[in-house]
C-alpha atoms as a PDB file:
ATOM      1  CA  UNK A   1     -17.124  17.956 -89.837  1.00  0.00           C
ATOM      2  CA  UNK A   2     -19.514  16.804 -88.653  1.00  0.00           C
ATOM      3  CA  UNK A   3     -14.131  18.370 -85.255  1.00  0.00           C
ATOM      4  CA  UNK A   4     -11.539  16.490 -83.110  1.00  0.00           C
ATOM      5  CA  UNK A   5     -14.112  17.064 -85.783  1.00  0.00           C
ATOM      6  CA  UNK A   6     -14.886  15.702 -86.045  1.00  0.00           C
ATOM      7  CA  UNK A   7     -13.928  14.971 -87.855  1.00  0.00           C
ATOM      8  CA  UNK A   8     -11.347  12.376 -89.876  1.00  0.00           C
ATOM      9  CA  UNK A   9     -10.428  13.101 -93.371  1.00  0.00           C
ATOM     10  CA  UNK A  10      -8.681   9.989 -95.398  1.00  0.00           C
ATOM     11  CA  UNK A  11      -6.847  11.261 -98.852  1.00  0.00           C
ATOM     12  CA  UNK A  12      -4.852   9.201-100.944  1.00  0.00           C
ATOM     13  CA  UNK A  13      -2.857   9.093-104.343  1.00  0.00           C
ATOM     14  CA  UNK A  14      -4.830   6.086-106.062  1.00  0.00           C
ATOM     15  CA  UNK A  15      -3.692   4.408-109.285  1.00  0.00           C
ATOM     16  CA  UNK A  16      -4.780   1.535-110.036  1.00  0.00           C
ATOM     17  CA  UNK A  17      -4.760  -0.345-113.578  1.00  0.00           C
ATOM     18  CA  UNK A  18      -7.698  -2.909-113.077  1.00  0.00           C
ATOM     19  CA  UNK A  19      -6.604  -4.895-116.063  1.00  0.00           C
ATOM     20  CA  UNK A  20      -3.351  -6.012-114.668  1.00  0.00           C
ATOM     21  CA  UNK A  21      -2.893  -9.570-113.801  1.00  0.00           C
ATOM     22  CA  UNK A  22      -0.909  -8.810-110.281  1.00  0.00           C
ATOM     23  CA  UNK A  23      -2.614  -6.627-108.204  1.00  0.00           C
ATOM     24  CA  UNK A  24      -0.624  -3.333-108.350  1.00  0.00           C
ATOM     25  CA  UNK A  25      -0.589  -3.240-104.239  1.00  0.00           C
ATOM     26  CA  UNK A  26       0.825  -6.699-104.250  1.00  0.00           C
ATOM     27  CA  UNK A  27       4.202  -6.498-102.015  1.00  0.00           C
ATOM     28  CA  UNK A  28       3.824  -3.123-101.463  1.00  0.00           C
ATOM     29  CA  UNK A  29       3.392  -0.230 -98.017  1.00  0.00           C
ATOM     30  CA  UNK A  30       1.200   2.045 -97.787  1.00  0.00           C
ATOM     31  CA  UNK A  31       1.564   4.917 -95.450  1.00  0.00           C
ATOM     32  CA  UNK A  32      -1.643   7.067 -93.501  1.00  0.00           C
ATOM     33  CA  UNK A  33      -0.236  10.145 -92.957  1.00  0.00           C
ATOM     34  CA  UNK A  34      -2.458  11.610 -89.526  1.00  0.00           C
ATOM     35  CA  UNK A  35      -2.360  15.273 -89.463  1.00  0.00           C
ATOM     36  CA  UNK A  36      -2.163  15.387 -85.636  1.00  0.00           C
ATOM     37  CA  UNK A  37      -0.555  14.070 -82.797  1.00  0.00           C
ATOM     38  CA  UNK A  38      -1.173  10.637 -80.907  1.00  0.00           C
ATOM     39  CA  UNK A  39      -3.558   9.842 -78.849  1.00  0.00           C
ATOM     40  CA  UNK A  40      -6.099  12.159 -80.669  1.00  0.00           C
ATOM     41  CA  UNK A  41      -9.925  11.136 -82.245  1.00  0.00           C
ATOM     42  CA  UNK A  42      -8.537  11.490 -85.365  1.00  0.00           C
ATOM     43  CA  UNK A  43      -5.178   9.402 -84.421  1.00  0.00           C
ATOM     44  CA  UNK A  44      -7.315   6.459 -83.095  1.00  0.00           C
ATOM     45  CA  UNK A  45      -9.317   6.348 -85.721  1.00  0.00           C
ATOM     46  CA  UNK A  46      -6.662   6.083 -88.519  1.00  0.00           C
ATOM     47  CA  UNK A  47      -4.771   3.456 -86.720  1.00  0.00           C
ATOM     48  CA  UNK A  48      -7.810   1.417 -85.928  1.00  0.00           C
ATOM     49  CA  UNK A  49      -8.517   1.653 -90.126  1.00  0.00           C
ATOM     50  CA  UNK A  50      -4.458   0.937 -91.116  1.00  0.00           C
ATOM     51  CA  UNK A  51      -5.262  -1.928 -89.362  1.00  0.00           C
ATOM     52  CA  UNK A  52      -8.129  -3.671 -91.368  1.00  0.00           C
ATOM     53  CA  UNK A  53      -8.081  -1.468 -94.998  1.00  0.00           C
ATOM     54  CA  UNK A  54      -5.426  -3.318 -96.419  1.00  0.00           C
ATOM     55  CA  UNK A  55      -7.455  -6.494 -96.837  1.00  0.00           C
ATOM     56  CA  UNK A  56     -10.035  -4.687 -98.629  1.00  0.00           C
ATOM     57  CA  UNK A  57      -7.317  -3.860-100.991  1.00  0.00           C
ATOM     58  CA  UNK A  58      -6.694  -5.703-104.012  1.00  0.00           C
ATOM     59  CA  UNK A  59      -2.801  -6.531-103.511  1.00  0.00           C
ATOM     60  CA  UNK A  60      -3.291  -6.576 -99.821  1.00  0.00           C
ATOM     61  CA  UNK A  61      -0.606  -4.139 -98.855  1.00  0.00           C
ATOM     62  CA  UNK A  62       1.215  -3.290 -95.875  1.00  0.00           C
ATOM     63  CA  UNK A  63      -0.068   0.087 -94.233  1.00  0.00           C
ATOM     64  CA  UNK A  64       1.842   2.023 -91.775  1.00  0.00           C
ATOM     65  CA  UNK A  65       0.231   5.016 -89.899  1.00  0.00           C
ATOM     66  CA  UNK A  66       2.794   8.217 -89.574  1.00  0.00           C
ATOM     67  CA  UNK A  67       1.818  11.489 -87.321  1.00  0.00           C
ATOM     68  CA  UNK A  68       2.517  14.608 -89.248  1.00  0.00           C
ATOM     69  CA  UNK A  69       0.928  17.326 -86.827  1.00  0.00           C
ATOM     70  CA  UNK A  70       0.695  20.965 -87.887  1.00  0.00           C
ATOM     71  CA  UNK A  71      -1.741  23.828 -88.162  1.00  0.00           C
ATOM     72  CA  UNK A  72      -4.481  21.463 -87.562  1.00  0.00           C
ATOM     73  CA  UNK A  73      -3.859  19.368 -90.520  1.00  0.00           C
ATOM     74  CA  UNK A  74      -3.249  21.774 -92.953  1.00  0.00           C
ATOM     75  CA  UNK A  75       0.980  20.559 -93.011  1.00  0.00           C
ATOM     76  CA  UNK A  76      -0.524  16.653 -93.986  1.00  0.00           C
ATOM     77  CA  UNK A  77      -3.004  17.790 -96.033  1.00  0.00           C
ATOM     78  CA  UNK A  78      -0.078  19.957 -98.247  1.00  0.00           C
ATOM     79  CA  UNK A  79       2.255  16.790 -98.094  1.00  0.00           C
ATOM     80  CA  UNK A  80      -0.155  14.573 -99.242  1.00  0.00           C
ATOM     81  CA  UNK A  81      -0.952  17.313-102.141  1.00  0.00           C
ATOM     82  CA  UNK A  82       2.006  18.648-102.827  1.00  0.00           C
ATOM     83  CA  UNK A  83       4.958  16.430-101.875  1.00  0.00           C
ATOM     84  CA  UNK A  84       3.549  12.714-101.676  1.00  0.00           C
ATOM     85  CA  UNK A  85       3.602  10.925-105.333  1.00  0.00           C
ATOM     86  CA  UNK A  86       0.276  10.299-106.357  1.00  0.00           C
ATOM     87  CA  UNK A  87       0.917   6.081-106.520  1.00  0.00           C
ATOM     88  CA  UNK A  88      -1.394   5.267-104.681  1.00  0.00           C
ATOM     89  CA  UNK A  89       1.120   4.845-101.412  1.00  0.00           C
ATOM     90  CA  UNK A  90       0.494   7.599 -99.295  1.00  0.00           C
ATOM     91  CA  UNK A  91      -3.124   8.506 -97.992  1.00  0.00           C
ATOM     92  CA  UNK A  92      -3.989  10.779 -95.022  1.00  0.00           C
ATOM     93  CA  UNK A  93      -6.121  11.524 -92.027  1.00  0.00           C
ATOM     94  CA  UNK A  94      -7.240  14.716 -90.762  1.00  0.00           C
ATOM     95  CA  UNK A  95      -9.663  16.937 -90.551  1.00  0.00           C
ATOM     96  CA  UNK A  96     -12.376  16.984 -93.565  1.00  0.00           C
ATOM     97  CA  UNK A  97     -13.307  20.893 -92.981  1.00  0.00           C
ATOM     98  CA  UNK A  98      -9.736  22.133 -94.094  1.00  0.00           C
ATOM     99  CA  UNK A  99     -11.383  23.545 -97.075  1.00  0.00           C
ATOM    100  CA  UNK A 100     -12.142  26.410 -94.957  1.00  0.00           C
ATOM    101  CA  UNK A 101      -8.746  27.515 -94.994  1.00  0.00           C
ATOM    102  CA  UNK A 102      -8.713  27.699 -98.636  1.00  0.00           C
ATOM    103  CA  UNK A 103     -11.687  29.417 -99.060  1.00  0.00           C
ATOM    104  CA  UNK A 104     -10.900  32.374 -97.083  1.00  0.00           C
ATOM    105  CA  UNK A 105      -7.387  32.119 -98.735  1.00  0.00           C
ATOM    106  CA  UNK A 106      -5.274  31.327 -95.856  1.00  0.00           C
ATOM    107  CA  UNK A 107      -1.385  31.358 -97.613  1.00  0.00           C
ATOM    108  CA  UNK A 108      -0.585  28.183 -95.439  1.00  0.00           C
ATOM    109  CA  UNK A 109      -2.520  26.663 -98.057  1.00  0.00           C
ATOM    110  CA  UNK A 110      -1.110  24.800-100.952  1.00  0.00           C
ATOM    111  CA  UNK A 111      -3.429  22.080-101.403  1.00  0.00           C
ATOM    112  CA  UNK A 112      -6.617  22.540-104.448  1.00  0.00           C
ATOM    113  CA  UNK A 113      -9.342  20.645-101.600  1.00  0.00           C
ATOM    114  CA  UNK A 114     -11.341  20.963-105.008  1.00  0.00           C
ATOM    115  CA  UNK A 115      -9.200  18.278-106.912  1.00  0.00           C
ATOM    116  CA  UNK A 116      -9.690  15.728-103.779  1.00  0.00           C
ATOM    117  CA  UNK A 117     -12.498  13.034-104.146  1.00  0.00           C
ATOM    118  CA  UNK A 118     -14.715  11.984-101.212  1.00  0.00           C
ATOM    119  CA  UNK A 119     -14.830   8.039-101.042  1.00  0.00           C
ATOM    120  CA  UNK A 120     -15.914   7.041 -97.047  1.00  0.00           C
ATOM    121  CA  UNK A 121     -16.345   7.601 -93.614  1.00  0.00           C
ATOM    122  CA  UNK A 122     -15.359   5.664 -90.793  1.00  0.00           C
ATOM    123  CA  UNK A 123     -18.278   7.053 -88.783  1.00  0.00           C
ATOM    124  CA  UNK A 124     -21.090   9.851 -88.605  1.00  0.00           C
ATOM    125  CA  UNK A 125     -20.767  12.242 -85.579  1.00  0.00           C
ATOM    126  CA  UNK A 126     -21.787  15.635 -84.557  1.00  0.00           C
ATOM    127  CA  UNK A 127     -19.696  18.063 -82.290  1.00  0.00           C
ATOM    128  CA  UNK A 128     -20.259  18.987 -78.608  1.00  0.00           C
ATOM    129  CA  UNK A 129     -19.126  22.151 -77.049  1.00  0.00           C
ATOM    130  CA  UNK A 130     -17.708  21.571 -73.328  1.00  0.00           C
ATOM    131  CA  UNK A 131     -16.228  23.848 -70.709  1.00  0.00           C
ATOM    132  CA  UNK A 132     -14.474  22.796 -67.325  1.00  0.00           C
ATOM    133  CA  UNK A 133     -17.094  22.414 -64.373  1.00  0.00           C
ATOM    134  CA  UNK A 134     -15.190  24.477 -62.096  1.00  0.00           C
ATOM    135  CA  UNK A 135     -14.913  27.366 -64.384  1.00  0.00           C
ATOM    136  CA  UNK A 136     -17.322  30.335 -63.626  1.00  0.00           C
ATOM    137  CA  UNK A 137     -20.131  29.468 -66.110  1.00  0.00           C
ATOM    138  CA  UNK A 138     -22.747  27.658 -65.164  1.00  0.00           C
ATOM    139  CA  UNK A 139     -25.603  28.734 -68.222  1.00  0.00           C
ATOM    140  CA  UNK A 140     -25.522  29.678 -71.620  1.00  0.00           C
ATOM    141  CA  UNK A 141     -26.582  33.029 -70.383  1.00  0.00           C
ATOM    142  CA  UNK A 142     -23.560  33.167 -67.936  1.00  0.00           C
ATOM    143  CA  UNK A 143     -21.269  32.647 -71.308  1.00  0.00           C
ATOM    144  CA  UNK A 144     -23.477  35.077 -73.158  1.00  0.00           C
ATOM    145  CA  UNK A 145     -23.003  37.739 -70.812  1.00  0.00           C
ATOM    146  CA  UNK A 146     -19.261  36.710 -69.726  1.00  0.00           C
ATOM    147  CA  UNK A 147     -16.745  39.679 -68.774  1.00  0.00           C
ATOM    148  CA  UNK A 148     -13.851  37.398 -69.723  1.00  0.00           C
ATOM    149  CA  UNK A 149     -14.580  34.998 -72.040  1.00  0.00           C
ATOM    150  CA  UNK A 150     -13.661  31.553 -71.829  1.00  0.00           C
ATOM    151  CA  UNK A 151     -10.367  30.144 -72.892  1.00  0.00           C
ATOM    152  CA  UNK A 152     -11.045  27.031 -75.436  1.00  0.00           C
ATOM    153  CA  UNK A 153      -7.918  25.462 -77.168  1.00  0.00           C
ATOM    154  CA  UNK A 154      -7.354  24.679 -80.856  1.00  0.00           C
ATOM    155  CA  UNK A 155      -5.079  22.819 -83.101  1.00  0.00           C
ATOM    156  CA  UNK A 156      -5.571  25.683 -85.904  1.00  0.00           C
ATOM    157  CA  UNK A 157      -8.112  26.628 -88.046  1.00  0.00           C
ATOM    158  CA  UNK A 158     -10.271  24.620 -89.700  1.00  0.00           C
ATOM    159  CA  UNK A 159     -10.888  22.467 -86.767  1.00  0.00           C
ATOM    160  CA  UNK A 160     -14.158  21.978 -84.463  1.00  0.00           C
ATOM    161  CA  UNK A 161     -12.232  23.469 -81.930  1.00  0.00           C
ATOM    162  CA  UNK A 162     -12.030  26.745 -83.823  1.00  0.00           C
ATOM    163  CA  UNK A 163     -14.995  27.159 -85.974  1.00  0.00           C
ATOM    164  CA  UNK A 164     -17.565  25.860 -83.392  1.00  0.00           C
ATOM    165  CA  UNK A 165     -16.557  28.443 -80.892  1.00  0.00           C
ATOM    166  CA  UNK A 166     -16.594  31.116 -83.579  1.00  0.00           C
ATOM    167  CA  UNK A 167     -19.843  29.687 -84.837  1.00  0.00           C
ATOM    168  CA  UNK A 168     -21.187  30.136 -81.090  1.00  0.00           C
ATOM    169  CA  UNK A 169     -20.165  33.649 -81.339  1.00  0.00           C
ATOM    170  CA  UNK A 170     -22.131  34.438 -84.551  1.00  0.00           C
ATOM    171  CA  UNK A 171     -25.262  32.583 -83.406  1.00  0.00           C
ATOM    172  CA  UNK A 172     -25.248  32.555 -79.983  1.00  0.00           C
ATOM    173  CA  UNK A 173     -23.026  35.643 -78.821  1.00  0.00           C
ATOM    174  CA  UNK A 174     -20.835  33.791 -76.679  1.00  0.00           C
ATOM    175  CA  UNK A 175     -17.338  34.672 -77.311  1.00  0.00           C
ATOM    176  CA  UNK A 176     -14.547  33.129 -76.970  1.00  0.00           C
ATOM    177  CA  UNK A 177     -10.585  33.419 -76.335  1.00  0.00           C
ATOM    178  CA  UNK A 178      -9.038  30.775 -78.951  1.00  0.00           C
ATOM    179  CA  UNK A 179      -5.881  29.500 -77.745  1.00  0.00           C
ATOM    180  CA  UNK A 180      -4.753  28.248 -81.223  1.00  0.00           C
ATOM    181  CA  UNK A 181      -1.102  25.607 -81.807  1.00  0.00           C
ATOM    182  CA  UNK A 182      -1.886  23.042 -79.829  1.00  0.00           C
ATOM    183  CA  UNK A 183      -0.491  19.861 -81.635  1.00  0.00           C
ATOM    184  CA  UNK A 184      -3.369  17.642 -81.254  1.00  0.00           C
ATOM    185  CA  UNK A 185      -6.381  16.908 -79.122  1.00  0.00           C
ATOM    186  CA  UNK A 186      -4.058  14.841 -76.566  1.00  0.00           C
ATOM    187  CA  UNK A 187      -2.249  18.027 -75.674  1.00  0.00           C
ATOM    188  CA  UNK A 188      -5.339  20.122 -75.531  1.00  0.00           C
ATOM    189  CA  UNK A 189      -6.542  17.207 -72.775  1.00  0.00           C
ATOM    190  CA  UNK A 190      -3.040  18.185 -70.772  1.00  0.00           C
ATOM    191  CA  UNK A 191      -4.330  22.026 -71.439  1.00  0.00           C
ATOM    192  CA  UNK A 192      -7.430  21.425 -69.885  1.00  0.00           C
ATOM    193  CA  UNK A 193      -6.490  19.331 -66.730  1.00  0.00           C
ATOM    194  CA  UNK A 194      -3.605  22.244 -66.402  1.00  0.00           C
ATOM    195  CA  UNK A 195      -6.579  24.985 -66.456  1.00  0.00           C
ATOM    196  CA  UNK A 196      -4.320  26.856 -69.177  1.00  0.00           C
ATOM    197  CA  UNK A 197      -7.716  26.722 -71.364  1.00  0.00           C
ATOM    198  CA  UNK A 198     -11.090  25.076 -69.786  1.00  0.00           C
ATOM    199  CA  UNK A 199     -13.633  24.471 -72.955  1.00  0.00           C
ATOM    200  CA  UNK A 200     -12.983  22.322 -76.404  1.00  0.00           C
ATOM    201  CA  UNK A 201     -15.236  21.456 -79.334  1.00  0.00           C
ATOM    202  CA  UNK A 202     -14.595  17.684 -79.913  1.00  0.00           C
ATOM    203  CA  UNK A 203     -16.724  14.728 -81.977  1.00  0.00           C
ATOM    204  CA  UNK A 204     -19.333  13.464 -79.691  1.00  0.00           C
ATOM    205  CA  UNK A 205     -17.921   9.977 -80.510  1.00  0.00           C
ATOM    206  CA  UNK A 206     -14.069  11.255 -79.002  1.00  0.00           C
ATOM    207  CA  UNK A 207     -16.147  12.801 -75.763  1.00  0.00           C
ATOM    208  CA  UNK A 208     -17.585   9.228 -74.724  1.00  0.00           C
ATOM    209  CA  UNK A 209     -15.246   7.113 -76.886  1.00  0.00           C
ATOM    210  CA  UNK A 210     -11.886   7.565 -75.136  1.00  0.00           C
ATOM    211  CA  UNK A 211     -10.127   8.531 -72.116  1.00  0.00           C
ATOM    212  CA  UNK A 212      -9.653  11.329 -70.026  1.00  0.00           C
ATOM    213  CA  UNK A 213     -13.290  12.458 -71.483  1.00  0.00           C
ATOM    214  CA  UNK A 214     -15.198   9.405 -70.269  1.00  0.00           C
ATOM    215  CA  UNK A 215     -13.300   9.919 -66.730  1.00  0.00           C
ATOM    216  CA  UNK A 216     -14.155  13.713 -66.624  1.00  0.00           C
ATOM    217  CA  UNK A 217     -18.152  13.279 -67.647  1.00  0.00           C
ATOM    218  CA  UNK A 218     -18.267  10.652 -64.918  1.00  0.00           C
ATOM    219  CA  UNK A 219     -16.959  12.860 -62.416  1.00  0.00           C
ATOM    220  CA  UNK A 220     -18.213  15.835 -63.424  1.00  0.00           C
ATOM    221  CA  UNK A 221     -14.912  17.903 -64.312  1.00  0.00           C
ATOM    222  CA  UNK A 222     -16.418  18.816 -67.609  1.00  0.00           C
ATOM    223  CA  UNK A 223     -20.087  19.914 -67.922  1.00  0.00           C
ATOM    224  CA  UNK A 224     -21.139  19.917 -71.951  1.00  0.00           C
ATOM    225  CA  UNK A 225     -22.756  22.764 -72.565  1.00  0.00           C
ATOM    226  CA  UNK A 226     -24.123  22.586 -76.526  1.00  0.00           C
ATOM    227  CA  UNK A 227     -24.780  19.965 -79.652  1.00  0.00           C
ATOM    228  CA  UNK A 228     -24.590  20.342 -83.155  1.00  0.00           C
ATOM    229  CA  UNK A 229     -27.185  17.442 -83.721  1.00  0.00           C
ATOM    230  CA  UNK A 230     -30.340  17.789 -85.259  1.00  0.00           C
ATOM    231  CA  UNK A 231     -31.704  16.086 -81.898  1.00  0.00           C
ATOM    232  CA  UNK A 232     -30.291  15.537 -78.659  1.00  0.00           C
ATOM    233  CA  UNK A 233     -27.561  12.453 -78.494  1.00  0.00           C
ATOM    234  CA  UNK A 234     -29.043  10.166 -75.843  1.00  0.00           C
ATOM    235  CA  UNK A 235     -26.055  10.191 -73.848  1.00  0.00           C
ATOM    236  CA  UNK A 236     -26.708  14.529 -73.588  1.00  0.00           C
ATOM    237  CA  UNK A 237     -30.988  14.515 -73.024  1.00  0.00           C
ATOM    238  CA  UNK A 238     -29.899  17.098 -70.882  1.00  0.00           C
ATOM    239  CA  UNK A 239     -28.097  19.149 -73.278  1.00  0.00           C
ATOM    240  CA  UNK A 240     -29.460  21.467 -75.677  1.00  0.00           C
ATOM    241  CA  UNK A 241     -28.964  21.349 -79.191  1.00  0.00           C
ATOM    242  CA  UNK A 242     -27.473  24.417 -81.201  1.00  0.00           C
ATOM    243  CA  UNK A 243     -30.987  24.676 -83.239  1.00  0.00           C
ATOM    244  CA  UNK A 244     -32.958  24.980 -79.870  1.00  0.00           C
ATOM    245  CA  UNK A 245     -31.142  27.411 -78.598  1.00  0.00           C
ATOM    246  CA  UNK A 246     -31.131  29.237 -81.751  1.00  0.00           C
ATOM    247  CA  UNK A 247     -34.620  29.189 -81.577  1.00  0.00           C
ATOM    248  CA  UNK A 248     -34.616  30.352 -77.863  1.00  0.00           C
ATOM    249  CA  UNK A 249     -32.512  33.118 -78.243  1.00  0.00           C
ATOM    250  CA  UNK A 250     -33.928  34.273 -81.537  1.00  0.00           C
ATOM    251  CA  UNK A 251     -30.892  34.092 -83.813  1.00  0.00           C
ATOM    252  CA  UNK A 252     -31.023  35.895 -87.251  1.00  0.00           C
ATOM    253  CA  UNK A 253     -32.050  33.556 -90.354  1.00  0.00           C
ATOM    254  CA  UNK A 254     -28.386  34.777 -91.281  1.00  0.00           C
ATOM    255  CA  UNK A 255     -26.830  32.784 -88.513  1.00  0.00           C
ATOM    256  CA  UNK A 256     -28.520  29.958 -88.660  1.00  0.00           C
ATOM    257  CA  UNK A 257     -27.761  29.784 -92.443  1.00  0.00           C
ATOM    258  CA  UNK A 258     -24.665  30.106 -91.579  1.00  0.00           C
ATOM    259  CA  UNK A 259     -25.070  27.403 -88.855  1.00  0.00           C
ATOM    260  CA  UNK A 260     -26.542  24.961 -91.568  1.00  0.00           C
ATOM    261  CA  UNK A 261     -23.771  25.663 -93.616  1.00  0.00           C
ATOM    262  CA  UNK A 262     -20.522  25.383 -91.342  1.00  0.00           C
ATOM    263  CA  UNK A 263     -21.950  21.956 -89.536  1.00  0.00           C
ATOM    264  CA  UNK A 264     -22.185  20.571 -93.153  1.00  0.00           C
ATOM    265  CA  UNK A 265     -18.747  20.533 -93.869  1.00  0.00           C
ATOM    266  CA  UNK A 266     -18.190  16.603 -93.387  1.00  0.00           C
ATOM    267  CA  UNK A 267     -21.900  15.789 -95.866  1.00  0.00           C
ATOM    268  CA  UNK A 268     -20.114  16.366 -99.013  1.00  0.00           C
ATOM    269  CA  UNK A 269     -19.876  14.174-101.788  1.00  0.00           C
ATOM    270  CA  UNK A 270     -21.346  11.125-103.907  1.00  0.00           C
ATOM    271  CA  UNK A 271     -22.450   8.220-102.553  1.00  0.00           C
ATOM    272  CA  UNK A 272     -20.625   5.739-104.163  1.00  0.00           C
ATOM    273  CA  UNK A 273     -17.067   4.581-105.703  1.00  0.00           C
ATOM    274  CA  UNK A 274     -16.373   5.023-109.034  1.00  0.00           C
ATOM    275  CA  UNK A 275     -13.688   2.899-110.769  1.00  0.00           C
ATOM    276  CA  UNK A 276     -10.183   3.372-110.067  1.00  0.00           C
ATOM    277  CA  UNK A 277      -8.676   4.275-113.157  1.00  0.00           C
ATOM    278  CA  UNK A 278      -6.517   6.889-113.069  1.00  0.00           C
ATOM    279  CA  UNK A 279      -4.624   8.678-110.498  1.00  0.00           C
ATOM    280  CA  UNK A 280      -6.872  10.834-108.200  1.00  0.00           C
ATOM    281  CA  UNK A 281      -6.787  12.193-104.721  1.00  0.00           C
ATOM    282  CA  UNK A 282      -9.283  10.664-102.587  1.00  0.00           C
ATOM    283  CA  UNK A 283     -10.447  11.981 -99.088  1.00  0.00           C
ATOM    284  CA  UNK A 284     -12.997   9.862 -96.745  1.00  0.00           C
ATOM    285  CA  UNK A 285     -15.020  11.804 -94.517  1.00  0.00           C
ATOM    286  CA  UNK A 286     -16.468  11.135 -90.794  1.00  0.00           C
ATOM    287  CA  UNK A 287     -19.730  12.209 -92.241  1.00  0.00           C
ATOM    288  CA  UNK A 288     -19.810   9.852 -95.898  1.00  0.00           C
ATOM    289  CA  UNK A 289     -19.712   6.253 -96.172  1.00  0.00           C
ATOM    290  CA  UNK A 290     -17.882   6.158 -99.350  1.00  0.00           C
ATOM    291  CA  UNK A 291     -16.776   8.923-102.168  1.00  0.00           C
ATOM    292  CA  UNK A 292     -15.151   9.056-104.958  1.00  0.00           C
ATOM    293  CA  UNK A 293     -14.025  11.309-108.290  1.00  0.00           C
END
């Protein structure tokens, strides 16, 4: 991922017989199921894709976007593999580090996320870490050395709003209060403006790509405090990157393992699409341009 994050996960039930004369999507809809509410990075982006992917079908089908919030994705990502027929009708968009759930066995879980197949990616991001101007941290050392740690919100685990401030912990040793259930990152924007939490973890991309975040950098509400890139985003020179300050503060080679492997989470897959020949599951990624089983 690589969050709100970034990150965008795309999953659908494909069957497809090439051989037939009529396109099988001829005359039919196909749903995107968003596992979050409106309004959200991951919202805009799968309505802005229901809107052109249909073309690029064969068929040409209808698609319909549908919200399905819950536990930050994890209630879409179980409809889509446990409840949805696998006809190729239903896809869905959330968040591509879900798998995290399964691997530490979290029983919410009843999707396999080893039996989906990777096929695209609507974009390549990293995450940013940002916390409420007004709050009383100023410097990374002010957060590392915090008496009462910041309140960030969350949609639920397996999001960038709840693994990068746990990764922060584990590298950094900033902790954090996660205030987890929050629907999507619309209502997490109402959190923040209501002071109930004051830092989030969203895509770089969401922080300068929509509103209230562009108003709030302009006028200095929020202050962005970290960056999972490799290098600095040119709209952050000022900002350090999670690496340097790895490097400053002297983290373990344990964390920053760790570190390479958590901010990997949306790099998975192959690199190309394979035939579509039987029925499969198929995810795309903010990080891929296009996967497939």
């Amino acid at each position: 991922m690589r969050d709100e994050g970034a990150r965008f996960a795309l999953l659908v039930g494909w069957c497809v017989d090439l051989f037939a004369q009529t396109p099988y999507y001829q005359g039919k809809t196909v749903r995107i199921v968003i596992g979050s509410s409106t309004g959200g990075g991951y919202d805009l982006w799968a309505r802005h894709v229901a809107r052109f992917i249909g073309k690029y079908i064969p068929g040409n089908p209808d698609v319909v976007p549908q919200n399905m919030p819950g536990a930050g994705g994890t209630v879409a990502a179980n409809y889509v593999y446990g409840i949805a027929k696998p006809d190729g009708l239903t896809l869905g968009a959330f968040n591509p580090a879900l798998y995290f759930d399964q691997l530490v066995g979290r029983p919410e879980v009843k999707f396999d996320w080893a039996k989906f197949t990777w096929i695209g990616s609507p974009e390549q991001n990293d995450v940013l870490h940002y916390i409420r101007s007004d709050a009383p941290f100023k410097t990374i050392d002010d957060l590392r050395n915090a008496k009462e740690p910041p309140r960030c919100g969350s949609t639920g685990t397996g999001t960038t709003g709840h693994y990068i401030p746990l990764l922060l912990e584990e590298t950094l040793g900033i902790k954090t209060t996660i205030v987890s259930g929050y629907q999507g990152g619309a209502e997490i924007d109402l959190a923040v403006e209501r002071n109930e939490v004051v830092c989030w973890s969203p895509l770089i991309a969401t922080y300068f790509g929509r509103e209230p975040y562009k108003r709030w950098h302009k006028s200095g509400f929020t202050r962005v405090v970290v960056q999972t890139g490799s290098k600095r985003d040119p709209r952050l020179k000022d900002v350090p990157t999670l690496n340097e300050l790895m490097q400053q503060y002297k983290t373990p080679d344990s964390g920053k393992r760790l570190a390479k492997v958590v901010l990997t989470a949306a790099t998975l897959g192959i690199d190309r699409v394979a035939g579509w020949t039987e029925p499969s599951r198929v995810v795309v990624s903010p990080k891929d341009v296009i996967l497939a089983r």
